[in-house]
Protein backbone atom coordinates (compact mmCIF):
# COMPACT_ATOMS: atom_id res chain seq x y z
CA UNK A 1 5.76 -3.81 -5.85
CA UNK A 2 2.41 -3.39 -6.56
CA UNK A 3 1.58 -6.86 -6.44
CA UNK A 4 2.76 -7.56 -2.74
CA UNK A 5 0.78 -4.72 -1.49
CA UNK A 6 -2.21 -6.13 -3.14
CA UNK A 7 -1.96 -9.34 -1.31
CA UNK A 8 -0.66 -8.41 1.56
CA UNK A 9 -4.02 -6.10 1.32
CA UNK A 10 -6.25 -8.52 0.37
CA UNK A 11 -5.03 -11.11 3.12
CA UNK A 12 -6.10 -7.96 5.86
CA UNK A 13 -9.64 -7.33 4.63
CA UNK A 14 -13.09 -8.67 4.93
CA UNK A 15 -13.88 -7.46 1.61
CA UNK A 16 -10.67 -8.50 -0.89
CA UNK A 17 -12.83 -8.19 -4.02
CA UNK A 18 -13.10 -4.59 -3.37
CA UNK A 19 -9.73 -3.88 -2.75
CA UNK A 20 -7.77 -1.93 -5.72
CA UNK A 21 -4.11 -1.23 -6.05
CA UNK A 22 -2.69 1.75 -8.44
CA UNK A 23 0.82 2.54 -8.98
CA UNK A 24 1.66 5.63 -10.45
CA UNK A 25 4.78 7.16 -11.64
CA UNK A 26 5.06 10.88 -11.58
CA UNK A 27 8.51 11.58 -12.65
CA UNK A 28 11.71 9.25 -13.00
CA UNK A 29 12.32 8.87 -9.43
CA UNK A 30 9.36 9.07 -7.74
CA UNK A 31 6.30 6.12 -7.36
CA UNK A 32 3.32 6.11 -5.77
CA UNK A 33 1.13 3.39 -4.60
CA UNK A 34 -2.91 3.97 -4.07
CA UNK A 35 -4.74 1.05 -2.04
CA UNK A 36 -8.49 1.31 -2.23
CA UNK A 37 -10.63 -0.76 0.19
CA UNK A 38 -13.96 -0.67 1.70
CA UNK A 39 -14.53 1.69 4.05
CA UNK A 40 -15.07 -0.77 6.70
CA UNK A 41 -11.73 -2.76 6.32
CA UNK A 42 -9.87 1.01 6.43
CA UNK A 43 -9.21 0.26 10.14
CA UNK A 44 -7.77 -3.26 9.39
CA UNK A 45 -5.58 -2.05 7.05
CA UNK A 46 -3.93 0.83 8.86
CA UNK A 47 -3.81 -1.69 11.93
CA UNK A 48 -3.39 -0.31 15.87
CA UNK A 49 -1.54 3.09 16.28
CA UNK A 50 -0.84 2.40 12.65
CA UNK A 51 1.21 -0.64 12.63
CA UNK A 52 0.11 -2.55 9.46
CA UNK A 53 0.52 0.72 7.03
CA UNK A 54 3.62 1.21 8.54
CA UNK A 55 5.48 -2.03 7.91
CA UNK A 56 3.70 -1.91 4.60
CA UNK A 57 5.69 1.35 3.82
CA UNK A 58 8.81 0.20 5.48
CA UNK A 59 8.79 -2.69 2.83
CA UNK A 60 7.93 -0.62 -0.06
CA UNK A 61 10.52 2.01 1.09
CA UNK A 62 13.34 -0.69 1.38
CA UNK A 63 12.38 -2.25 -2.55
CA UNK A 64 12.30 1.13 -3.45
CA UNK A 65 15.44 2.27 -2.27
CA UNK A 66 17.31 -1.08 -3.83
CA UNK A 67 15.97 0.87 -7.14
CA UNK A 68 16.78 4.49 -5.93
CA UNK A 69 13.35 5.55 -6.02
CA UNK A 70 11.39 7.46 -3.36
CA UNK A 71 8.01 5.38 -2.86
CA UNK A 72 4.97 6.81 -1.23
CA UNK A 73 1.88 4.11 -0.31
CA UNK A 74 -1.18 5.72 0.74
CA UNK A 75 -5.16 4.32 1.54
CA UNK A 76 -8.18 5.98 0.35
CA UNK A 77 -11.49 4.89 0.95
């Protein structure tokens, strides 16, 4: 999972060398995915009235779910 986020990510951005991916698993059930890019590319990213982070999370939410786990993707600067 983490790897399509990272190029999906990296195809958005000016910058793709600066863009970092974590995915973290707090519990069993639960996974979270960090995208860090530059602060200029944040806008590209989360896309007009927040369309491109919100397909992103649709598609992370549907693998996810396949797996019965409850994924969170957020962007950070």
């Amino acid at each position: 999972m983490k790897e399509i986020i990272e190029f999906i990510v990296t195809q958005l951005v000016d910058k793709p060398e600066k863009v970092m991916v974590e995915e973290n698993s707090p519990n069993e059930n639960t996974i979270e995915i960090i995208v860090e890019v530059d602060k200029d590319d944040i806008g590209k990213v989360i896309g007009k009235k927040g369309k491109n982070i919100n397909a992103m999370r649709t598609l992370v939410t549907a693998i996810g779910a396949k797996g019965r786990h409850r994924v969170t993707l957020q962007v950070v600067e």
